[in-house]
C-alpha atoms as a PDB file:
ATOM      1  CA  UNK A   1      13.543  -3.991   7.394  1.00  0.00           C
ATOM      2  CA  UNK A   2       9.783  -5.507   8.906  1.00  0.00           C
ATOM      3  CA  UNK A   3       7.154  -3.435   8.718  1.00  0.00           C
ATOM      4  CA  UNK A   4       6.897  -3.531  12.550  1.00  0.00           C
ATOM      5  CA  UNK A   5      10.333  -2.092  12.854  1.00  0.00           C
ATOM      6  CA  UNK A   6       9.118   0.217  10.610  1.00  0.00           C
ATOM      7  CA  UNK A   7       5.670   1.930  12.635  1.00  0.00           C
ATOM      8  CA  UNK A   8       7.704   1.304  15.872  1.00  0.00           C
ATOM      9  CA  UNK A   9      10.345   3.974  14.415  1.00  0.00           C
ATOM     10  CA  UNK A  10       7.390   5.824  13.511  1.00  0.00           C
ATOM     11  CA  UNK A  11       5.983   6.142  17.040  1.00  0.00           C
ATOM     12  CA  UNK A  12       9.532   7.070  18.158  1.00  0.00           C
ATOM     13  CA  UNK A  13       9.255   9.990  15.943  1.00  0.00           C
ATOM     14  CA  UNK A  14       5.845  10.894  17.453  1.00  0.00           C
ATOM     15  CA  UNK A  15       4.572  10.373  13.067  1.00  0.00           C
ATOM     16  CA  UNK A  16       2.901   8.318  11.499  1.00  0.00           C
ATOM     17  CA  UNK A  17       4.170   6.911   8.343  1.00  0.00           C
ATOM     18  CA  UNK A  18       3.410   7.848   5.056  1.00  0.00           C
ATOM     19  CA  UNK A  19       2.903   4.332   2.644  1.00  0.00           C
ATOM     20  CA  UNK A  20       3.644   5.121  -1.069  1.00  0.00           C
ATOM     21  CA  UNK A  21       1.821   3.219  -3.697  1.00  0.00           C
ATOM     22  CA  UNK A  22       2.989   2.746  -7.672  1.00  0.00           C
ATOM     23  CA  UNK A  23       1.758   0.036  -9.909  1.00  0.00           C
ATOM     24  CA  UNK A  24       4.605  -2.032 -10.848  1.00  0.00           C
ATOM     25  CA  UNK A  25       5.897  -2.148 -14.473  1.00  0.00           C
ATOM     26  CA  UNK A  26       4.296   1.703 -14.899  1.00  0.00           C
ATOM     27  CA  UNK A  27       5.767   3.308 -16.915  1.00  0.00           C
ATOM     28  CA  UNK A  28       8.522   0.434 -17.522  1.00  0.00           C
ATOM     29  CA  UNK A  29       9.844  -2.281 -15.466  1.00  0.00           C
ATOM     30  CA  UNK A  30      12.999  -0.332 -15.791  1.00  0.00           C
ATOM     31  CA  UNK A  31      11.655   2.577 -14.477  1.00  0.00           C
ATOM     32  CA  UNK A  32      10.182   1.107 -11.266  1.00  0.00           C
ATOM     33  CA  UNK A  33      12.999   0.972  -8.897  1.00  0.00           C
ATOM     34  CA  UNK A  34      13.645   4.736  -9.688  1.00  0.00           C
ATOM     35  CA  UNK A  35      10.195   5.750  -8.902  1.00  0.00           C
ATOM     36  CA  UNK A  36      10.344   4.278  -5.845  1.00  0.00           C
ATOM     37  CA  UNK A  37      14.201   5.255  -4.775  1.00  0.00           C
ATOM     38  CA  UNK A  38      12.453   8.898  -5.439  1.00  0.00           C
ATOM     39  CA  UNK A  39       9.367   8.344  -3.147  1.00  0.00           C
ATOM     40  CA  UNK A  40      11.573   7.045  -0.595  1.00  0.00           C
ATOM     41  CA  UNK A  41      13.958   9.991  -0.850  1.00  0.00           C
ATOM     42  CA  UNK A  42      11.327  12.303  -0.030  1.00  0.00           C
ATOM     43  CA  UNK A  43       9.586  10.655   3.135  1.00  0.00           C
ATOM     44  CA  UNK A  44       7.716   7.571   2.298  1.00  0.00           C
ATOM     45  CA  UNK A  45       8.356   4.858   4.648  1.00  0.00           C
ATOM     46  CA  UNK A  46       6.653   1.537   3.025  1.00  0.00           C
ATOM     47  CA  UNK A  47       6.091   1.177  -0.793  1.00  0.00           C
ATOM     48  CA  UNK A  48       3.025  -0.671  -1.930  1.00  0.00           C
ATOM     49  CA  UNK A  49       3.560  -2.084  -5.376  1.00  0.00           C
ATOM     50  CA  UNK A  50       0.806  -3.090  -7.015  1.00  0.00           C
ATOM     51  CA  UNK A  51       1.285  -5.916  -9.227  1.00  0.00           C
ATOM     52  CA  UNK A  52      -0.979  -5.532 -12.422  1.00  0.00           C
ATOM     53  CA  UNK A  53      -4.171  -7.007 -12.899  1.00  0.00           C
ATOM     54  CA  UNK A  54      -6.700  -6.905 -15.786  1.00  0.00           C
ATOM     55  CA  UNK A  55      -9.986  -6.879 -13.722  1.00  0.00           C
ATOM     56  CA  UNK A  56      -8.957  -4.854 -10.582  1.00  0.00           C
ATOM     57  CA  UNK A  57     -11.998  -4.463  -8.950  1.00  0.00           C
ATOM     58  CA  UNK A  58     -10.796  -1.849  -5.930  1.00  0.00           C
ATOM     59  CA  UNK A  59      -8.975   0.357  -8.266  1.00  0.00           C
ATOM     60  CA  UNK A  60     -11.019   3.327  -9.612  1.00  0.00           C
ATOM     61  CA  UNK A  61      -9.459   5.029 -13.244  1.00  0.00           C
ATOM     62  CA  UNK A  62      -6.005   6.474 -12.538  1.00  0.00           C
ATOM     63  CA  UNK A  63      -4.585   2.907 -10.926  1.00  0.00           C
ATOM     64  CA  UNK A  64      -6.284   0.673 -13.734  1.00  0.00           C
ATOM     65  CA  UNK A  65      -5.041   2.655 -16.486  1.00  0.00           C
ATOM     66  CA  UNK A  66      -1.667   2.243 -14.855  1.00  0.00           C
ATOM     67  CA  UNK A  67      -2.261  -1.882 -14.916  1.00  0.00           C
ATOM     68  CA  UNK A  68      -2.774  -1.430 -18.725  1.00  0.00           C
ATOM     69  CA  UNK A  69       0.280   0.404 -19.385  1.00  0.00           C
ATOM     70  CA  UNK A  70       2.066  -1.983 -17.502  1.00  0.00           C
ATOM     71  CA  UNK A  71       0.069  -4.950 -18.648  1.00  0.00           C
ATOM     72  CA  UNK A  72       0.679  -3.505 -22.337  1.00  0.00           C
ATOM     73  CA  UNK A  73       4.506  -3.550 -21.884  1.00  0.00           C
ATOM     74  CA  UNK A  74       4.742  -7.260 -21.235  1.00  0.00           C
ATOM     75  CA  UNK A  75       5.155  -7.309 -17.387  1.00  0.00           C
ATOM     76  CA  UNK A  76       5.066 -10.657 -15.781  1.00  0.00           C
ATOM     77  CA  UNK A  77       5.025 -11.504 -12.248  1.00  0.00           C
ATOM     78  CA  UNK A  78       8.335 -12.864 -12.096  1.00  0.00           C
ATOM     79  CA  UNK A  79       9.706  -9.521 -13.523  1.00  0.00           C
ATOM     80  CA  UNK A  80       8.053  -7.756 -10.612  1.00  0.00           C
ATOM     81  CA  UNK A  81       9.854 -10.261  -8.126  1.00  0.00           C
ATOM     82  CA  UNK A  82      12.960  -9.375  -9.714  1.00  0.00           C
ATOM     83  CA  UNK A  83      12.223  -5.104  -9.262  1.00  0.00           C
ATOM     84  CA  UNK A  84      11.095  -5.599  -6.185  1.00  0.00           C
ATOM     85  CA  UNK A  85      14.511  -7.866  -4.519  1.00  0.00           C
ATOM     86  CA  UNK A  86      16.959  -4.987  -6.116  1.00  0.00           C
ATOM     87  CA  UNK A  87      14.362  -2.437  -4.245  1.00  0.00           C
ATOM     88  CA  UNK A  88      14.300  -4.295  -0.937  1.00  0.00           C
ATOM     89  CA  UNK A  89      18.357  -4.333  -1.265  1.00  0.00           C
ATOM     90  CA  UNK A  90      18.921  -0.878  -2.533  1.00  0.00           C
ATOM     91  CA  UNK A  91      16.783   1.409  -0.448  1.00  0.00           C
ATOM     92  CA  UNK A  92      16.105  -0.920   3.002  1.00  0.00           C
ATOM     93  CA  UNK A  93      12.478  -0.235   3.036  1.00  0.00           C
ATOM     94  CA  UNK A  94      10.165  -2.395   3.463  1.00  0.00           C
ATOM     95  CA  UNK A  95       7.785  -3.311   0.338  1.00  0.00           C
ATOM     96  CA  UNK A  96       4.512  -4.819   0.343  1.00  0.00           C
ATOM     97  CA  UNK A  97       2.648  -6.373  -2.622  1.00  0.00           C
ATOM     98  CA  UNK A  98      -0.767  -5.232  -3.346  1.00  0.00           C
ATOM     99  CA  UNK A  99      -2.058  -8.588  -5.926  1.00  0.00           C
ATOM    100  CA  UNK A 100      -5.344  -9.887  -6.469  1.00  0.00           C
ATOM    101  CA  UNK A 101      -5.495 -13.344  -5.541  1.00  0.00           C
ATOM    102  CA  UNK A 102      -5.827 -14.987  -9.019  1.00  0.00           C
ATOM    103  CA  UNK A 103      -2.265 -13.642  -9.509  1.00  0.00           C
ATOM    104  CA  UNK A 104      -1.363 -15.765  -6.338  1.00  0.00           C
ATOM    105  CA  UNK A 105      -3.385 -19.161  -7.558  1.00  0.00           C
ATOM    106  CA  UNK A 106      -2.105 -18.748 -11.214  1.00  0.00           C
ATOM    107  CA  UNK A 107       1.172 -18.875 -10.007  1.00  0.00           C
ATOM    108  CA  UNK A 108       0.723 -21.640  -7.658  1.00  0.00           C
ATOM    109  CA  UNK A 109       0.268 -20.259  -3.202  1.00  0.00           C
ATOM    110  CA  UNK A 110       3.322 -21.834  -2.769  1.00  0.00           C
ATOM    111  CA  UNK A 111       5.480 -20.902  -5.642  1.00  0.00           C
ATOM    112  CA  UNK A 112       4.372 -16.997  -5.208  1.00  0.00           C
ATOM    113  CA  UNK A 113       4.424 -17.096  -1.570  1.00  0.00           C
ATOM    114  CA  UNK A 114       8.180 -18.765  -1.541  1.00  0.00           C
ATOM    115  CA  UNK A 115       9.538 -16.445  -4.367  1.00  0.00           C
ATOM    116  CA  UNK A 116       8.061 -13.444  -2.293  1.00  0.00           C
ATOM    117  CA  UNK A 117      10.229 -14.713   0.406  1.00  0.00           C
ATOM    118  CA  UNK A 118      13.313 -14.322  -2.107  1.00  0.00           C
ATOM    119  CA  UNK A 119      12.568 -11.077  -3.070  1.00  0.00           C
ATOM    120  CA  UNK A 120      12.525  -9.794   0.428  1.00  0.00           C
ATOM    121  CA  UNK A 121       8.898  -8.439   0.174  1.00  0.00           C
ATOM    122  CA  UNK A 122       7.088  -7.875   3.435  1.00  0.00           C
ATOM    123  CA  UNK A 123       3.648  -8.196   3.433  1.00  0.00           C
ATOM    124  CA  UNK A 124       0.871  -8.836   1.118  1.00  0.00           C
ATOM    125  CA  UNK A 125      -2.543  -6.898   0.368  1.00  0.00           C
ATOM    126  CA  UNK A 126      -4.938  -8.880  -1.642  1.00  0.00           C
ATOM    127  CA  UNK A 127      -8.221  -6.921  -1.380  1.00  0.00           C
ATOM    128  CA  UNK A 128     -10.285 -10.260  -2.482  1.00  0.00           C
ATOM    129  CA  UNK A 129      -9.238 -12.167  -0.054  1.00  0.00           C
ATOM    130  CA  UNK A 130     -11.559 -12.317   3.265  1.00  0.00           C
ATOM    131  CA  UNK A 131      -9.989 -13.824   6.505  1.00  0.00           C
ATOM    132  CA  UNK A 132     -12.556 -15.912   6.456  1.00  0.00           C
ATOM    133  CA  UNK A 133     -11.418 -17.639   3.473  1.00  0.00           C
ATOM    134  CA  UNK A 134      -7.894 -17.285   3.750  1.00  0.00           C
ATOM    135  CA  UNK A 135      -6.801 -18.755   7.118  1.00  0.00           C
ATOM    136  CA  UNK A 136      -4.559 -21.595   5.094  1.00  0.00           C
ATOM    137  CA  UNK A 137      -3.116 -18.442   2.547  1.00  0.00           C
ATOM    138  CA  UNK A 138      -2.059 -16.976   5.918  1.00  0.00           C
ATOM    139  CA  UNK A 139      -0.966 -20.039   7.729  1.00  0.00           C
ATOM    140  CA  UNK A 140       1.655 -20.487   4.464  1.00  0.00           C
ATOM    141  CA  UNK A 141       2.996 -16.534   4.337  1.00  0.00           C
ATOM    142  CA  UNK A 142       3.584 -16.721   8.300  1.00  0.00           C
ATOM    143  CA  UNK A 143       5.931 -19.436   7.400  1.00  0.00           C
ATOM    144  CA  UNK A 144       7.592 -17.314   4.983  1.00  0.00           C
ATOM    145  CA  UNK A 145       7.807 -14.614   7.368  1.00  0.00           C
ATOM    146  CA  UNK A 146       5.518 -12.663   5.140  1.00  0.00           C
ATOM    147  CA  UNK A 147       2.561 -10.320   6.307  1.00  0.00           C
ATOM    148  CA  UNK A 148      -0.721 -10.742   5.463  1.00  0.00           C
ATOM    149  CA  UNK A 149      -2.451  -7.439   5.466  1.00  0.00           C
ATOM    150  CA  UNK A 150      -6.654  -7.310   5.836  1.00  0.00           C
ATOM    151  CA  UNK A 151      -8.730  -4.444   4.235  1.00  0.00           C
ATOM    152  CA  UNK A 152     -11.932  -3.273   7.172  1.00  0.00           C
ATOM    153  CA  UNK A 153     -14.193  -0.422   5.573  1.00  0.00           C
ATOM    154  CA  UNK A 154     -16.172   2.238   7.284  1.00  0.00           C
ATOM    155  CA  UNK A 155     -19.072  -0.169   7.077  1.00  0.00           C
ATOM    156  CA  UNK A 156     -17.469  -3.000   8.719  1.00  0.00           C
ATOM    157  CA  UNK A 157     -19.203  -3.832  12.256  1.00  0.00           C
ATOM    158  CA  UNK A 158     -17.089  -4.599  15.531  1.00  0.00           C
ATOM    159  CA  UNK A 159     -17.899  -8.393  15.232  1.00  0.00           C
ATOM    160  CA  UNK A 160     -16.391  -8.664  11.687  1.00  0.00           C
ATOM    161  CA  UNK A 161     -13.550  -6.010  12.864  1.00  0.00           C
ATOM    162  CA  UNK A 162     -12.153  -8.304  15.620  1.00  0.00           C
ATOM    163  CA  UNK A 163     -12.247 -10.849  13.717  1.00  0.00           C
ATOM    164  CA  UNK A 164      -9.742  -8.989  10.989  1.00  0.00           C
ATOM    165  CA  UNK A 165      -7.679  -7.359  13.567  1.00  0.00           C
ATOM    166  CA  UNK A 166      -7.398 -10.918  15.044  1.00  0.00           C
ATOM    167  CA  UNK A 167      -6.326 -12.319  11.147  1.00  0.00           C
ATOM    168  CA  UNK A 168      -4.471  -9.378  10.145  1.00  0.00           C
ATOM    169  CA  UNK A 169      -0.331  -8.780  10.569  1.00  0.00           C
ATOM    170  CA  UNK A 170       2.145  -5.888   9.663  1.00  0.00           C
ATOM    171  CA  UNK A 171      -0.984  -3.118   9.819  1.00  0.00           C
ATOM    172  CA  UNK A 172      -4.821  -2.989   9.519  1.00  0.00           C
ATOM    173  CA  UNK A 173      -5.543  -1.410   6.304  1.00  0.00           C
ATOM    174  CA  UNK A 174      -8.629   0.805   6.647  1.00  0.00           C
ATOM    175  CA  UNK A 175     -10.431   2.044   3.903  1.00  0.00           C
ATOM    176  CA  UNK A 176     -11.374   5.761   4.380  1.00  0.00           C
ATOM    177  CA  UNK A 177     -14.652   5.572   2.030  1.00  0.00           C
ATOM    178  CA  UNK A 178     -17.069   3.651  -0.128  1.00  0.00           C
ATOM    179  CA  UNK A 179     -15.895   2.956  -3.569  1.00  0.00           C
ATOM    180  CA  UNK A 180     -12.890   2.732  -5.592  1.00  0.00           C
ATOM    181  CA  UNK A 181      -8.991   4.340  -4.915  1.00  0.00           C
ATOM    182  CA  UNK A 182      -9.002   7.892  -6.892  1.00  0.00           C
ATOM    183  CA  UNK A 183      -7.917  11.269  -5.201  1.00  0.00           C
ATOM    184  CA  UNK A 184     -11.224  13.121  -3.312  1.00  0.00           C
ATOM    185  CA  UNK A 185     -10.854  16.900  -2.619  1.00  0.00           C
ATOM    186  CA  UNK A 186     -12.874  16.279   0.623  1.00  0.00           C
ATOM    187  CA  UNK A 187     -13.699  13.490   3.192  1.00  0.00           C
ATOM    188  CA  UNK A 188     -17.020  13.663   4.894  1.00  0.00           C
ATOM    189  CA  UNK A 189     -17.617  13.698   8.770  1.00  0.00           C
ATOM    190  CA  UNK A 190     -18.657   9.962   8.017  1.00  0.00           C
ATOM    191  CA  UNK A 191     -15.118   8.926   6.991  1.00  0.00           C
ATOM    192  CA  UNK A 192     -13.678  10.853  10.242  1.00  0.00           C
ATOM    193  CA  UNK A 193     -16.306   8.992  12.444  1.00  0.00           C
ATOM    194  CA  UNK A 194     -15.427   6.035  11.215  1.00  0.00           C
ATOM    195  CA  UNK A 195     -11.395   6.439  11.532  1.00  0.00           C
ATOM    196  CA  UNK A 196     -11.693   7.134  14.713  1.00  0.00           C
ATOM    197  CA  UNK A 197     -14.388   4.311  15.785  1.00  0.00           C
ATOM    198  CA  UNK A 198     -11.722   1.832  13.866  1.00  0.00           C
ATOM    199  CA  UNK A 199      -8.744   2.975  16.062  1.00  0.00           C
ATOM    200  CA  UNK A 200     -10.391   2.869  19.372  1.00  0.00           C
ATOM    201  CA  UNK A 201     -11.636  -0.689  18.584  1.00  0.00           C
ATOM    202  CA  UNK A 202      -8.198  -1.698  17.321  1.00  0.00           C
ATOM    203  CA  UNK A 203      -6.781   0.065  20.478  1.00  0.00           C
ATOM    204  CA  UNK A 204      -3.069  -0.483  19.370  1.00  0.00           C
ATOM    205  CA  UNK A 205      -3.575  -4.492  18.536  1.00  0.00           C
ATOM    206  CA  UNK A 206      -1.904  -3.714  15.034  1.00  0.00           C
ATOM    207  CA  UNK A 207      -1.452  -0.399  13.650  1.00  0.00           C
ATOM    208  CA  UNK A 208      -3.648   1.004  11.910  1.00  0.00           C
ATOM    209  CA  UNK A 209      -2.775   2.352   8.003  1.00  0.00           C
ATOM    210  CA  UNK A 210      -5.500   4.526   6.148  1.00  0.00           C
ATOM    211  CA  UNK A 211      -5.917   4.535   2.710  1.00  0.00           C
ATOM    212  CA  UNK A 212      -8.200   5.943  -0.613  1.00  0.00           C
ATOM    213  CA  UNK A 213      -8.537   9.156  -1.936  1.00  0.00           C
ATOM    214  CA  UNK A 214      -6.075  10.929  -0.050  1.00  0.00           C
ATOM    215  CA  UNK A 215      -4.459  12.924  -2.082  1.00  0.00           C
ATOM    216  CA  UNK A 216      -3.142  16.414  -0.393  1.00  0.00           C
ATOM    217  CA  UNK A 217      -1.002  17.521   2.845  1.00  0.00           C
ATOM    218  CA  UNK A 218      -3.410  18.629   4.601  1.00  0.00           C
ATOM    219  CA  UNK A 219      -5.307  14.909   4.394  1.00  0.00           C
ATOM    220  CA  UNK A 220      -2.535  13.407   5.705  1.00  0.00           C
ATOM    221  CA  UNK A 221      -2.482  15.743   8.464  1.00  0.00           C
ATOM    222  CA  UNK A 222      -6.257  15.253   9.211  1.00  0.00           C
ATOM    223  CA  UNK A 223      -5.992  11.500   9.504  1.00  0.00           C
ATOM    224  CA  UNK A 224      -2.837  11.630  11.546  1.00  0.00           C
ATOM    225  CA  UNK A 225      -4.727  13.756  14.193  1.00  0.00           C
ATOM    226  CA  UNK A 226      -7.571  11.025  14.403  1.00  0.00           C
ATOM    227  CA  UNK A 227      -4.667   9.051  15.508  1.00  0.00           C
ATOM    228  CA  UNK A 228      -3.847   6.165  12.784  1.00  0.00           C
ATOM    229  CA  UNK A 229      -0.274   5.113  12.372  1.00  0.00           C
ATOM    230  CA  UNK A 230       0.395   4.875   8.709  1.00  0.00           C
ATOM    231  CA  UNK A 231      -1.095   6.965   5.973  1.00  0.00           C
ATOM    232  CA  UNK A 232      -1.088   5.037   2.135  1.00  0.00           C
ATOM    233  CA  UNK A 233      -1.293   7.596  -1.113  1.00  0.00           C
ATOM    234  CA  UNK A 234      -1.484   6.253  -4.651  1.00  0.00           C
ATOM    235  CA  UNK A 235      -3.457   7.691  -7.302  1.00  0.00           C
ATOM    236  CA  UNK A 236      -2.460  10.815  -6.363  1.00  0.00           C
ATOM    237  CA  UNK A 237       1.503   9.564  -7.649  1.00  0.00           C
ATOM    238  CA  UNK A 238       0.331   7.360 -10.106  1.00  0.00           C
ATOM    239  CA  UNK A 239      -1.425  11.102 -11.703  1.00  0.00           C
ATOM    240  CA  UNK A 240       2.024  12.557 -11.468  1.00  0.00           C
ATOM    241  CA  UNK A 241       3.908   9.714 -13.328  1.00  0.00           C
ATOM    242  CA  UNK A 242       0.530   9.784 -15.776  1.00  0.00           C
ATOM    243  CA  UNK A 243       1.087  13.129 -16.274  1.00  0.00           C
ATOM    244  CA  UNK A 244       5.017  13.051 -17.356  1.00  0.00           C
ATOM    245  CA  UNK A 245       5.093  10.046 -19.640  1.00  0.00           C
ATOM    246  CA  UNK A 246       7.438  11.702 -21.563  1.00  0.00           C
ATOM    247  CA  UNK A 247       9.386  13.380 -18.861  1.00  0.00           C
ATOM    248  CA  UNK A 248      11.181  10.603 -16.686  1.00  0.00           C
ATOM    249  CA  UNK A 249      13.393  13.222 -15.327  1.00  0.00           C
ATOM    250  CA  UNK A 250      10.459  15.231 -14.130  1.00  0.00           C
ATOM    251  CA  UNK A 251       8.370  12.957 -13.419  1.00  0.00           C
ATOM    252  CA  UNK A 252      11.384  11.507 -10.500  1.00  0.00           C
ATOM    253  CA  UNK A 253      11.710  15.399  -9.579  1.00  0.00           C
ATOM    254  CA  UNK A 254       7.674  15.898  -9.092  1.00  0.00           C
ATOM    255  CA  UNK A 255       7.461  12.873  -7.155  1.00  0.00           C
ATOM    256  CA  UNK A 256       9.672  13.781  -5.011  1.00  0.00           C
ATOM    257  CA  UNK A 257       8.759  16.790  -4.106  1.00  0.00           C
ATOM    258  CA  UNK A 258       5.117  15.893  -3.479  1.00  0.00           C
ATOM    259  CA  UNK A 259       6.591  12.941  -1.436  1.00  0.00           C
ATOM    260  CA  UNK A 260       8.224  15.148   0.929  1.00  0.00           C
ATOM    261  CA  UNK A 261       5.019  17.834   1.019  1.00  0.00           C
ATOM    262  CA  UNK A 262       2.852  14.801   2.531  1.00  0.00           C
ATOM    263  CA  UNK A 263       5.563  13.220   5.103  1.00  0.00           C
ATOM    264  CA  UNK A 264       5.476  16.746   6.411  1.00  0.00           C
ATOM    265  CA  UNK A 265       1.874  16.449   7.634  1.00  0.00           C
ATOM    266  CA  UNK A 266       2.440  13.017   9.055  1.00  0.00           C
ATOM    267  CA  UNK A 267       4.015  14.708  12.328  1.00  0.00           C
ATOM    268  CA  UNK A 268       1.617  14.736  15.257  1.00  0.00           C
END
């Protein structure tokens, strides 16, 4: 399924959609598809797997000590094309990379973009990758069918902003704060100001997903009223498989659960 099918059901349902994230190869490449058959099952709409990476500069604690375990158990790239093409088959969903674009180069653009293609996976977040520098990156996934989803920040000024919605495909994704991922208990008036300057300016170009630091219901229902279309949650899952290492059985059954507490606050 595309990822425009996808928000267009979502609008249909008068919801926006709730975007899971889980760091590939955490707590085993074997594992993986589970976790995310389990998210699914309970409400999330997209899943954003992160492929590991040793120097992830967006990720705050909870996601990079995820990219060690994984890193520690051996996964490779190609194992998390593999995961991800039995995903795409088994739970029609669409799934979007989240890679840092030295994982792209080492591979080769071509190579990655083509056996992305092959695996089925929708659209691609690389959070180093401006649009200014990446018009020939994008020119290649288009070919391939294959989104190419821009980060804008609460800082980001309307000139720069056009310019991303312009570059961007699949959804806009907006970061709700300054920093690094990691769950927040609050979100200042700033973050709120800034959601809702984002959407106006977008003004239904591309949808708009939010993401950082949300971590609770009642965040997903906050952003949903300032009137974005997807919602994206990841440390806040990644704590829950952290927390259960040595419970896979409840670690599927927590996830789930939580899963289906935050798709119930994406309803308008």
């Amino acid at each position: 399924m595309k990822i425009s099918e996808k928000f267009r059901e979502g609008k249909e349902q008068k919801r926006s959609l709730l975007i899971g994230f889980i760091t590939a190869g955490d707590p085993s490449i074997e594992l993986t598809p589970k976790l995310a058959k389990a998210l699914v099952d309970g409400g999330v709409d997209i899943i954003e797997l992160g492929i590991p990476f040793s120097d992830p500069i967006a990720d705050g604690p909870t996601i990079q000590s995820s990219s060690m375990r994984s890193l520690s158990n051996g996964t490779t790239t190609k194992d998390i094309l593999n995961i991800s093409k039995k995903i795409v088959e088994e739970l029609d969903v669409p799934v979007v990379f989240l890679t840092y674009y030295n994982t792209i180069m080492k591979m080769g653009i071509e190579e990655f973009l083509q056996d992305a293609e092959r695996a089925g996976i929708s659209g691609i977040v690389c959070p180093d990758l401006p649009p200014e520098e990446g018009e020939e990156y994008v020119k290649l996934a288009k070919a391939k069918s294959i989104n190419t989803i821009f980060l804008a920040s609460p800082a980001t000024n309307d000139m720069r902003l056009d310019n991303i919605i312009d570059s961007t495909s699949g959804f806009l994704y907006m970061v709700s704060l300054f920093g690094v991922t990691g769950t927040r208990d609050l979100f200042t008036e700033y973050s709120s100001q800034a959601t809702k300057r984002i959407v106006e300016r977008v003004s239904g170009r591309v949808p708009v997903a939010v993401g950082f630091g949300i971590s609770k219901p009642e965040h997903v229902g906050n952003f949903t009223k300032l009137g974005v279309d997807g919602v994206i949650v990841g440390s806040a899952f990644i704590k829950i498989i952290e927390d259960n290492l040595d419970n896979s059985d409840l670690m599927l059954e927590k996830l789930n659960k939580f899963a289906k507490e935050l798709s119930q606050a994406t309803r308008n």
